[in-house]
Protein backbone atom coordinates (compact mmCIF):
# COMPACT_ATOMS: atom_id res chain seq x y z
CA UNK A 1 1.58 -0.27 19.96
CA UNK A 2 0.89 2.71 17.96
CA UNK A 3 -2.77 5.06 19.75
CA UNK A 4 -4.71 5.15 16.83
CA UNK A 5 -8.32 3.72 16.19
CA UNK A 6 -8.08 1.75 13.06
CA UNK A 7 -11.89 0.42 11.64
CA UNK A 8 -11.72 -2.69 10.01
CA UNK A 9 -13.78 -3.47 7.23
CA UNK A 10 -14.76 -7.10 5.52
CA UNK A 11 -16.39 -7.35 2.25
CA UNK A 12 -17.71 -10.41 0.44
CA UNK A 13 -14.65 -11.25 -1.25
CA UNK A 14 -15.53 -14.75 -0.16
CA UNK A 15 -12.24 -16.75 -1.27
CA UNK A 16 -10.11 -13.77 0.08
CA UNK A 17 -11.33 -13.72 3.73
CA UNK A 18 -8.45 -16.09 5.40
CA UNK A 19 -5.98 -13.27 4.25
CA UNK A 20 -7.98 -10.89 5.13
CA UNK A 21 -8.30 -12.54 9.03
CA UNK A 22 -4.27 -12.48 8.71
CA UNK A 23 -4.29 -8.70 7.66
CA UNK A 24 -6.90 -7.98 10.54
CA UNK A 25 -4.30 -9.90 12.82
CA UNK A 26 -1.33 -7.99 11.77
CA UNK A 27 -3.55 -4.62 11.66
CA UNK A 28 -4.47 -5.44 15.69
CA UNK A 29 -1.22 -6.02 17.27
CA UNK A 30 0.16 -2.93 15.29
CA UNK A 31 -2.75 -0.59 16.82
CA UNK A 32 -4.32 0.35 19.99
CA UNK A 33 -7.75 -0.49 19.11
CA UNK A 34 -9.29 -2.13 16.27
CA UNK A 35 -13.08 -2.49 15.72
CA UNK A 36 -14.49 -4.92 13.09
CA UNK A 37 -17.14 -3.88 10.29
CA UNK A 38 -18.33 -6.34 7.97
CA UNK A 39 -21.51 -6.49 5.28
CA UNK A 40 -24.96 -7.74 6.08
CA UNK A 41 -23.63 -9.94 3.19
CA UNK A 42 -20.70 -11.03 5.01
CA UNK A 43 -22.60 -11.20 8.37
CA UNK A 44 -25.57 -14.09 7.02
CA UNK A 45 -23.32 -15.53 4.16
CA UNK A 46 -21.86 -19.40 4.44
CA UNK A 47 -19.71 -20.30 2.13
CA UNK A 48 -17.09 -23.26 0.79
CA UNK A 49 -14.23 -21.13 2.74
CA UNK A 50 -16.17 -21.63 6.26
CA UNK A 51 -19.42 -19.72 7.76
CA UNK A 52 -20.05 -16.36 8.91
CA UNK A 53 -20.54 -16.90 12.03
CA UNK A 54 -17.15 -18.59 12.91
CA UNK A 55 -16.17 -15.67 10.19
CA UNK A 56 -17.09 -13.14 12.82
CA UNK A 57 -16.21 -14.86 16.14
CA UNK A 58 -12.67 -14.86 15.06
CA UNK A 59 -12.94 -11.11 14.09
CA UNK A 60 -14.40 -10.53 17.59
CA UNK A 61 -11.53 -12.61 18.98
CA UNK A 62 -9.00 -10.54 17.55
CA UNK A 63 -10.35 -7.24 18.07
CA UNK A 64 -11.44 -8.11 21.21
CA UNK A 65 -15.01 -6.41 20.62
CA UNK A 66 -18.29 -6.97 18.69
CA UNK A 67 -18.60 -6.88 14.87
CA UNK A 68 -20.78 -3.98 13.28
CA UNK A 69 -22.67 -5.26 10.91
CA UNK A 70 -25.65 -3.56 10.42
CA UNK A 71 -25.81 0.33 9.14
CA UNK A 72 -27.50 1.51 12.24
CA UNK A 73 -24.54 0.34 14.12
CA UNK A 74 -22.02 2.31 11.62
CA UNK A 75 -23.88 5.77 11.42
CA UNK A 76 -21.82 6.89 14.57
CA UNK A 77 -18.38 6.20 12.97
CA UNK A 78 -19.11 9.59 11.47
CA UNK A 79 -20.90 11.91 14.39
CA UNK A 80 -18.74 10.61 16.79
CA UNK A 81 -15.45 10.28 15.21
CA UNK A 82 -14.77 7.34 16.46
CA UNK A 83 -12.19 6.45 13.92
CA UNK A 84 -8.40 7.49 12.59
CA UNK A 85 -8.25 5.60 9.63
CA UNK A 86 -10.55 2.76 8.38
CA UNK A 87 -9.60 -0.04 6.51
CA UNK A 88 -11.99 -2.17 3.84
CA UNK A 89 -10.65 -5.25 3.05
CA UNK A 90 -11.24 -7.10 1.19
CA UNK A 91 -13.23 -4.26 -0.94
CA UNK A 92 -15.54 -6.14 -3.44
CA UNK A 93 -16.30 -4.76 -6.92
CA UNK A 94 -19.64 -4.01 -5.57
CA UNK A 95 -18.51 -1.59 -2.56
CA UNK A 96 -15.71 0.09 -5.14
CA UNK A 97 -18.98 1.23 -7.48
CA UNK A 98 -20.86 2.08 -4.37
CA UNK A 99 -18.21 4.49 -2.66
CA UNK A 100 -17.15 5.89 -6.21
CA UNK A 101 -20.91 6.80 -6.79
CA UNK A 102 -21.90 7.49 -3.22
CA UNK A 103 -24.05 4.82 -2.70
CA UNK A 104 -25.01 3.97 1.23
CA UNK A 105 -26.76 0.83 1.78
CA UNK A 106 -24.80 -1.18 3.28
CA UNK A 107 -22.61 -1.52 6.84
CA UNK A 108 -19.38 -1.22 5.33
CA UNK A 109 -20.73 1.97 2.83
CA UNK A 110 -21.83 3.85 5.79
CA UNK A 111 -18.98 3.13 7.61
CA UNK A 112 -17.03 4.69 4.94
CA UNK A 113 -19.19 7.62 4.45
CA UNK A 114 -19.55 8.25 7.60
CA UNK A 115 -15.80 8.41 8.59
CA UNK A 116 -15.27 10.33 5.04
CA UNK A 117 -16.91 13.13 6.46
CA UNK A 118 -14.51 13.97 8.96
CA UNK A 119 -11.75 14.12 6.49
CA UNK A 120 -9.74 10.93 7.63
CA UNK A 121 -7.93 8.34 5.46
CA UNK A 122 -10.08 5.49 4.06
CA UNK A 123 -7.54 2.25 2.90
CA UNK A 124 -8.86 -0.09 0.30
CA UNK A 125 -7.77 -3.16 -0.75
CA UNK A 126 -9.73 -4.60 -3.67
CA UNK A 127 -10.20 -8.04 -4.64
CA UNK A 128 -12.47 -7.95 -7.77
CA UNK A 129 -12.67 -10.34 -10.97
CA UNK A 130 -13.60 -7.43 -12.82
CA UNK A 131 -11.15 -4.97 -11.59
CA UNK A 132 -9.84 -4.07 -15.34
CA UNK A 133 -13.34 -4.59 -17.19
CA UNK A 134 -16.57 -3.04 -14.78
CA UNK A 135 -14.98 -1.99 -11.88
CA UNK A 136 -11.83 0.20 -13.58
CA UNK A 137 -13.79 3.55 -13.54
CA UNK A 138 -14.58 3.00 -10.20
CA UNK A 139 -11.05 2.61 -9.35
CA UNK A 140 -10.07 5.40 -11.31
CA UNK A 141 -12.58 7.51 -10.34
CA UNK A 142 -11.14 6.40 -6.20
CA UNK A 143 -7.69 6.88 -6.99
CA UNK A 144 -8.08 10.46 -7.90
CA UNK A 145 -10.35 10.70 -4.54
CA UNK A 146 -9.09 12.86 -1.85
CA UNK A 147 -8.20 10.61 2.00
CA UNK A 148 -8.58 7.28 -0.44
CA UNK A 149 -5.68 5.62 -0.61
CA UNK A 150 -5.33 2.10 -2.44
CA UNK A 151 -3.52 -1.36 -0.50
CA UNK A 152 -1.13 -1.95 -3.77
CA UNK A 153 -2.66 -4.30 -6.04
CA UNK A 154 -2.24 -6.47 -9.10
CA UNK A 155 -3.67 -9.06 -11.39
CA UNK A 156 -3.68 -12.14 -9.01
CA UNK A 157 -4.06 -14.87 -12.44
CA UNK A 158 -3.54 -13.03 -15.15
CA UNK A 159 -3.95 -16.16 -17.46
CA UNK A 160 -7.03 -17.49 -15.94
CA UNK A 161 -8.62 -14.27 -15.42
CA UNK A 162 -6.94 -11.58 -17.32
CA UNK A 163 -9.50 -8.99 -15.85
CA UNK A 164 -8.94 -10.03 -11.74
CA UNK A 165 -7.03 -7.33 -9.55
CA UNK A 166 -6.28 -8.09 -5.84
CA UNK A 167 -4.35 -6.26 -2.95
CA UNK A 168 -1.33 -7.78 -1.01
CA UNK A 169 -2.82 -8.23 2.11
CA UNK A 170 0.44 -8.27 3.62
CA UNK A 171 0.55 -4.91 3.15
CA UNK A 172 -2.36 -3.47 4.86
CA UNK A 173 -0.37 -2.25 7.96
CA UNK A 174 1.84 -0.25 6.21
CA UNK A 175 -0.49 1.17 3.56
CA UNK A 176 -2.39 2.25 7.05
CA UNK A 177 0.43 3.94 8.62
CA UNK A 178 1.57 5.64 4.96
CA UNK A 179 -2.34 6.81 4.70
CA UNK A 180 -1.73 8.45 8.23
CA UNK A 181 0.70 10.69 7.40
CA UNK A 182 -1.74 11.36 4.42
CA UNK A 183 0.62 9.27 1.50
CA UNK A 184 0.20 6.80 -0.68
CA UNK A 185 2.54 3.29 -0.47
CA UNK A 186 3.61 2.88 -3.71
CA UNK A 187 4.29 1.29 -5.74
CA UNK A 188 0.35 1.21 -5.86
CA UNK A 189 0.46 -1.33 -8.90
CA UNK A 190 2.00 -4.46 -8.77
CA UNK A 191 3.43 -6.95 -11.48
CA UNK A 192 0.66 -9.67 -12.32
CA UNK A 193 1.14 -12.57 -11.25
CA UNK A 194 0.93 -16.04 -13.26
């Protein structure tokens, strides 16, 4: 087991979030301690893929530990330093404009900003309809961002929804341990799938 502390962070990506469990999964045996953010959105939301609080009692299971999920609870991330590297997935549209225009207001945001601070890698993995329409300067303006580094991504249905870019969640360990040694996994764009 590799001695980092790895934050892992859950966005409302609703449809995404049993992947994202199996990332969180894969993330936790690879790493000495994992603790598990997710949005106030994520936190109160039930859904047609299950309810958030069986959401976040597996989370807790894994990680062994509560879920933050409230910004007061995240603040410390940054004083304290309490992380290596942290993790958002799945990263919504929503939280892609909000880190690219430094917008705090959420669990997840000030996680992020607060671990930013002390120059440490940030890993996203996006999951967005509107990844090449509304949310591309936001993932421009993130690539180009120094300690972000990007899960690799691609259209997910590029018929059906010609603008939709998601990560392979299957490759969030290694993106974390690339991002360690302060690198990029590429290839960070992947051929759309049908």
């Amino acid at each position: 087991m590799e001695d980092y502390r790895v934050g892992f962070a859950f966005c409302g990506s609703f449809c995404t979030l049993s992947k994202a469990l199996d990332a969180l999964e894969k993330t936790a045996a690879r790493y000495r301690e994992v603790i598990p953010i997710v949005s106030e959105t994520v936190a109160a939301t039930d859904t047609r893929f299950g309810n958030a609080h069986d959401f976040m009692r597996e989370m807790e299971r894994i990680c062994d530990r509560r879920v933050i999920c409230t910004v007061r609870d995240a603040e410390p991330i940054g004083p304290k330093a309490l992380l290596d590297v942290l993790v958002i997935c799945p990263c919504t549209g929503n939280t892609l404009a909000k880190l690219a225009h430094g917008i705090t207001d959420t669990a997840v945001t000030m996680a992020a900003k607060a671990h930013l601070r002390n120059n440490r890698p940030l890993v996203l993995a996006p999951s967005t309809n509107d990844g090449l329409a509304g949310a591309a300067p936001n993932i421009g303006a993130l690539l180009a961002r120094r300690n972000v580094y990007f899960v690799p991504f691609g259209q997910d249905d590029s018929l059906s929804k010609p603008a939709s870019l998601v990560a392979d969640f299957t490759k969030v360990p290694e993106t974390v341990s690339s991002a360690l040694l302060g690198q990029q996994l590429q290839p960070v764009l992947l051929a759309a799938r049908r």
